[in-house]
Protein backbone atom coordinates (compact mmCIF):
# COMPACT_ATOMS: atom_id res chain seq x y z
CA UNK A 1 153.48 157.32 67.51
CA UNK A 2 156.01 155.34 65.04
CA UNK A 3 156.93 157.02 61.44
CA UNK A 4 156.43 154.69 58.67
CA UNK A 5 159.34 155.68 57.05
CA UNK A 6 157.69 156.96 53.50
CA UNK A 7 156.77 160.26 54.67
CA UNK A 8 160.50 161.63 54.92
CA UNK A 9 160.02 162.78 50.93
CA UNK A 10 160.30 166.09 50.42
CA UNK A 11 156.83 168.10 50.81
CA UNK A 12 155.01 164.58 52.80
CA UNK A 13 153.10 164.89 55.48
CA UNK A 14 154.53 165.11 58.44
CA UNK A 15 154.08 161.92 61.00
CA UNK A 16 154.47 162.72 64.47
CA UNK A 17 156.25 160.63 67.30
CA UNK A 18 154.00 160.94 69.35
CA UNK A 19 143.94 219.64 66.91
CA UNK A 20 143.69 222.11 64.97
CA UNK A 21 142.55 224.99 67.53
CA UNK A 22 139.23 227.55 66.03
CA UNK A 23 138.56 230.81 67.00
CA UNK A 24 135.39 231.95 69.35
CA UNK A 25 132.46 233.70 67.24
CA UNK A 26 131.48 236.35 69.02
CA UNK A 27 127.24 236.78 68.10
CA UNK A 28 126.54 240.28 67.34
CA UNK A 29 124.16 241.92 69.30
CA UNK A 30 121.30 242.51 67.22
CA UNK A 31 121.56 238.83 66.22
CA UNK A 32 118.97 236.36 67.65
CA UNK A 33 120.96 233.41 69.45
CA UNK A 34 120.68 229.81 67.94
CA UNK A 35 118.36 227.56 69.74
CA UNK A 36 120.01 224.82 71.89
CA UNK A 37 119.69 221.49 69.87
CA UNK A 38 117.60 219.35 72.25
CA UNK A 39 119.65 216.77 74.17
CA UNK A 40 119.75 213.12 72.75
CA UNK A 41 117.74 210.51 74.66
CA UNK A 42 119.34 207.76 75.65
CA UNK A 43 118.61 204.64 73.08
CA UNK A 44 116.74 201.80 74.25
CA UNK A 45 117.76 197.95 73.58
CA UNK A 46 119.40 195.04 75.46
CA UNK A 47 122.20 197.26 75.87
CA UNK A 48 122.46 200.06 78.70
CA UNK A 49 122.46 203.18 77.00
CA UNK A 50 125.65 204.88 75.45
CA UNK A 51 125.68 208.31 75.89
CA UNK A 52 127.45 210.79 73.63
CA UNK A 53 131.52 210.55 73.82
CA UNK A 54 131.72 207.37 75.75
CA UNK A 55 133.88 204.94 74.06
CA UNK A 56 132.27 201.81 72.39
CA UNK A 57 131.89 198.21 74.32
CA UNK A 58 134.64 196.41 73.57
CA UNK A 59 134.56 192.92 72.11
CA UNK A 60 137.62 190.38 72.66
CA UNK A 61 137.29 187.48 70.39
CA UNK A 62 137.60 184.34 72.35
CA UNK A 63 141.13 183.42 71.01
CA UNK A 64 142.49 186.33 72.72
CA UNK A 65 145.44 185.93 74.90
CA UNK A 66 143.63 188.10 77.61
CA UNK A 67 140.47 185.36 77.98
CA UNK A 68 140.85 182.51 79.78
CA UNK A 69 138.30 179.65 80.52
CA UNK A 70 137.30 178.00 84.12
CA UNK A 71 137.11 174.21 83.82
CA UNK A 72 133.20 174.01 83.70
CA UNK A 73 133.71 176.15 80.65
CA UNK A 74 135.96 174.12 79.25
CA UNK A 75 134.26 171.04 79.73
CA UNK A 76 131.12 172.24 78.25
CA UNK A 77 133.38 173.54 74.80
CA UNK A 78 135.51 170.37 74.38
CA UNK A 79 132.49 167.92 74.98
CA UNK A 80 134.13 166.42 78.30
CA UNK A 81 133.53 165.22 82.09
CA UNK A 82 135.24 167.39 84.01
CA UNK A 83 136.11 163.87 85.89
CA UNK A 84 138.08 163.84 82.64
CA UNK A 85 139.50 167.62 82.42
CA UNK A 86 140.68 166.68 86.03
CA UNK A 87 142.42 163.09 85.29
CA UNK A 88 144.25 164.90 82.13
CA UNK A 89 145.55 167.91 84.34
CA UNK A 90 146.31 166.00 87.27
CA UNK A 91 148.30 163.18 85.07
CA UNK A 92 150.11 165.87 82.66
CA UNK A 93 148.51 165.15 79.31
CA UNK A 94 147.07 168.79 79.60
CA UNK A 95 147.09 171.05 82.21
CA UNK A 96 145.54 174.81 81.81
CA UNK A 97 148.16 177.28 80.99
CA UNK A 98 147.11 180.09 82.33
CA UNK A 99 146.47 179.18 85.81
CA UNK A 100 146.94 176.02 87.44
CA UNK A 101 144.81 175.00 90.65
CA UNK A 102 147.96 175.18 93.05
CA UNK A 103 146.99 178.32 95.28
CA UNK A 104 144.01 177.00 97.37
CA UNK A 105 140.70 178.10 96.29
CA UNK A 106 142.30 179.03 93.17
CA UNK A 107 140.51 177.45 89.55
CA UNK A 108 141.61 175.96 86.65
CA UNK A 109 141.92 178.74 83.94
CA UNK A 110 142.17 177.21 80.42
CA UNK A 111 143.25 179.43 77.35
CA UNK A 112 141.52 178.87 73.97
CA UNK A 113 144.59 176.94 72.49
CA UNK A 114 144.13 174.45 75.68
CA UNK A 115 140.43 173.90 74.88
CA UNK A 116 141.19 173.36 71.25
CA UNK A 117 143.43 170.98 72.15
CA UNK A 118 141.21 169.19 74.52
CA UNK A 119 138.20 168.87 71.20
CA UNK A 120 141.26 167.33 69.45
CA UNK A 121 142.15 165.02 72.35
CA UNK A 122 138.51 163.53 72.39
CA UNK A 123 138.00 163.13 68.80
CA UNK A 124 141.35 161.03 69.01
CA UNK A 125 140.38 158.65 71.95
CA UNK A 126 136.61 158.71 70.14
CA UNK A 127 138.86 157.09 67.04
CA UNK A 128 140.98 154.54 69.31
CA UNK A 129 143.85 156.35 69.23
CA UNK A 130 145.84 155.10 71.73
CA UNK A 131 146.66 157.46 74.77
CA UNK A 132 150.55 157.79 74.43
CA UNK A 133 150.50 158.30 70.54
CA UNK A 134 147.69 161.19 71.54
CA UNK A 135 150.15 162.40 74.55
CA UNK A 136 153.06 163.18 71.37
CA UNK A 137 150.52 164.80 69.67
CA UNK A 138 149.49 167.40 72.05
CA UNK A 139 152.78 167.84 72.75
CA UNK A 140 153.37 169.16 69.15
CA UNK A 141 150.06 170.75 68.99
CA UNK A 142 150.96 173.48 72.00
CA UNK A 143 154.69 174.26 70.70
CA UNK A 144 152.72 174.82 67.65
CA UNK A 145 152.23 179.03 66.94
CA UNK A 146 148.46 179.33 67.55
CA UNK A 147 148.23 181.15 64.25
CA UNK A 148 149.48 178.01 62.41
CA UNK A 149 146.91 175.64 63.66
CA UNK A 150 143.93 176.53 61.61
CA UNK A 151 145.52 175.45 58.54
CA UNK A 152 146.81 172.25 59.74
CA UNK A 153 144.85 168.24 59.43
CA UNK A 154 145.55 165.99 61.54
CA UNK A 155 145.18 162.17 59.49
CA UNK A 156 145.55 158.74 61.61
CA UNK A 157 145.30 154.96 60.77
CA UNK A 158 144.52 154.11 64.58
CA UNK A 159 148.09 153.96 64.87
CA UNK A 160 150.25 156.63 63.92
CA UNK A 161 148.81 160.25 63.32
CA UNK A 162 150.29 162.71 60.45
CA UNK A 163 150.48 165.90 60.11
CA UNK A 164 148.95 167.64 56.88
CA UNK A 165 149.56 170.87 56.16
CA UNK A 166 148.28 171.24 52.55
CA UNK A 167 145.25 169.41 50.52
CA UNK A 168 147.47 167.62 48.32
CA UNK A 169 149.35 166.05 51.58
CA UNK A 170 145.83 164.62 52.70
CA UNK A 171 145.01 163.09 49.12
CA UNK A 172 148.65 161.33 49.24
CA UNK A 173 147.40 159.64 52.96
CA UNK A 174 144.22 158.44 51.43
CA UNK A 175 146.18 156.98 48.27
CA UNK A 176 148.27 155.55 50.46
CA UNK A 177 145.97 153.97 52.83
CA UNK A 178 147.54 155.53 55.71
CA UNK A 179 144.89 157.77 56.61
CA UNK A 180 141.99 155.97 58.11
CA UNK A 181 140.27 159.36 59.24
CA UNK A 182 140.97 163.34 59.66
CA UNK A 183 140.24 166.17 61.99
CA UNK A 184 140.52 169.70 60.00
CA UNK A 185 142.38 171.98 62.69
CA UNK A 186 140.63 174.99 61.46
CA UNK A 187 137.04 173.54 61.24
CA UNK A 188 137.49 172.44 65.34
CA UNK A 189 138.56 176.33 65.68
CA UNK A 190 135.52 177.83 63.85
CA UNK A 191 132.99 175.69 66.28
CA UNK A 192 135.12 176.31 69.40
CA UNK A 193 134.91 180.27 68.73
CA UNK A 194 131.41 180.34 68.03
CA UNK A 195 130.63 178.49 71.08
CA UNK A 196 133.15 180.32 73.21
CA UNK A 197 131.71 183.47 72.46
CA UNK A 198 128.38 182.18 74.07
CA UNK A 199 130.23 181.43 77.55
CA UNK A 200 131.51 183.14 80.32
CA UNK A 201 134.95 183.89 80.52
CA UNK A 202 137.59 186.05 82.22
CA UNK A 203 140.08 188.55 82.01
CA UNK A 204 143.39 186.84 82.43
CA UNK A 205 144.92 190.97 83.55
CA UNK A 206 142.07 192.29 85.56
CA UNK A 207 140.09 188.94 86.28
CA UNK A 208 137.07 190.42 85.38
CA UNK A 209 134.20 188.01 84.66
CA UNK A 210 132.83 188.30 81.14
CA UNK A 211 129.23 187.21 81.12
CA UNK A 212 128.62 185.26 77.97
CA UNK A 213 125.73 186.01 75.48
CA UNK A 214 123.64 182.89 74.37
CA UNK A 215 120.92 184.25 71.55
CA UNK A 216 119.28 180.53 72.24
CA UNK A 217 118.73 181.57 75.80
CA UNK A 218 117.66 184.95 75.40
CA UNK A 219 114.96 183.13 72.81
CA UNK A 220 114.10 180.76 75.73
CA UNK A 221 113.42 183.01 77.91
CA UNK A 222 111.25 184.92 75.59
CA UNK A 223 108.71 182.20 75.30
CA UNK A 224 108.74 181.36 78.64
CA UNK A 225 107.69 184.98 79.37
CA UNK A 226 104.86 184.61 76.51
CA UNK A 227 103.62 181.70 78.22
């Protein structure tokens, strides 16, 4: 991706080459002992029950460094073939960083910042953006601190693609006539976490599988039963 030269002002947009113890009472003996409180039943819902003292379920959100994604997964959050998913790992342009497919029988294992990137990637190439500019880009969107992305929008003329990391920034591209089109980093987050949080997914330190929770399914299912 080539600068244009303008955006080197101070405050542009960026464009990228791309216990307390108690005492025992003691009843007396003419006293009548207190009833035993009757023992809670266990509730009833979608949930197995939770009996008394056992910790709460746990939920990870789907950002968390200890989820990863199998490539299926991935595919089905970014919108891609995995004929693509495969092409991009095998050729460099993104490969999964949390586990790579080099032990046999081993998968894929894509993190949430790797499937965020890959939405970008196809809203780029669905644009015309040309596959080396999008190959600087990525680049800069993984050295990136995950924290920083939501806030950033990514503006392109087809040619070159800026960084924006304020409102005012985007509103100089448009006057400009630089920016032909945007992608709001933090929009492309809220849909990838929602849908995330639907799929399965796995422990990255025990490699547990975490069965997703689709409410769409569960209403599917429900009719189908009616039927």
């Amino acid at each position: 991706m080539s600068s244009t030269g303008d955006e080197a002002a101070v405050g542009g947009p960026c464009a990228l080459h791309m216990p307390r113890g108690s005492r025992t009472v003691i009843g007396r003996s003419w006293e009548q002992p207190e009833p035993e409180a009757p023992a809670e039943l266990p509730r009833v819902g979608r949930f197995p029950a939770v009996q008394a003292g056992q910790p709460a379920i746990e939920r990870i959100p789907p950002s968390s460094a200890l989820l990863g994604y199998r490539g299926p997964t991935a595919c089905t959050a970014a919108g891609i073939t995995y004929r693509q998913l495969d092409y991009w790992a095998r050729t460099g342009l993104l490969e999964p960083s949390v586990r790579t497919a080099g032990p046999v029988g081993a998968q894929r294992l894509y993190s949430f910042r790797d499937i965020l990137v890959l939405k970008i990637v196809k809203r780029l190439l669905d644009t015309g953006v040309s596959l080396q500019n999008i190959r600087v880009a990525v680049t800069h969107l993984r050295s990136t601190e995950l924290a920083d992305l939501a806030g950033l929008t990514l503006m392109s003329d087809g040619a070159t693609v800026y960084e924006c990391t304020s409102p005012q920034q985007v509103v100089d591209l448009l006057k400009g006539g630089q920016g032909v089109f945007g992608i709001a980093v933090g929009a492309v987050w809220q849909e990838l976490d929602g849908m995330l949080g639907r799929l399965h997914a796995e422990r990255t330190d025990t490699g547990e599988t975490l069965v997703g929770h689709d409410p769409a399914d569960e209403l599917a299912q429900r009719r189908n039963r009616a039927v």
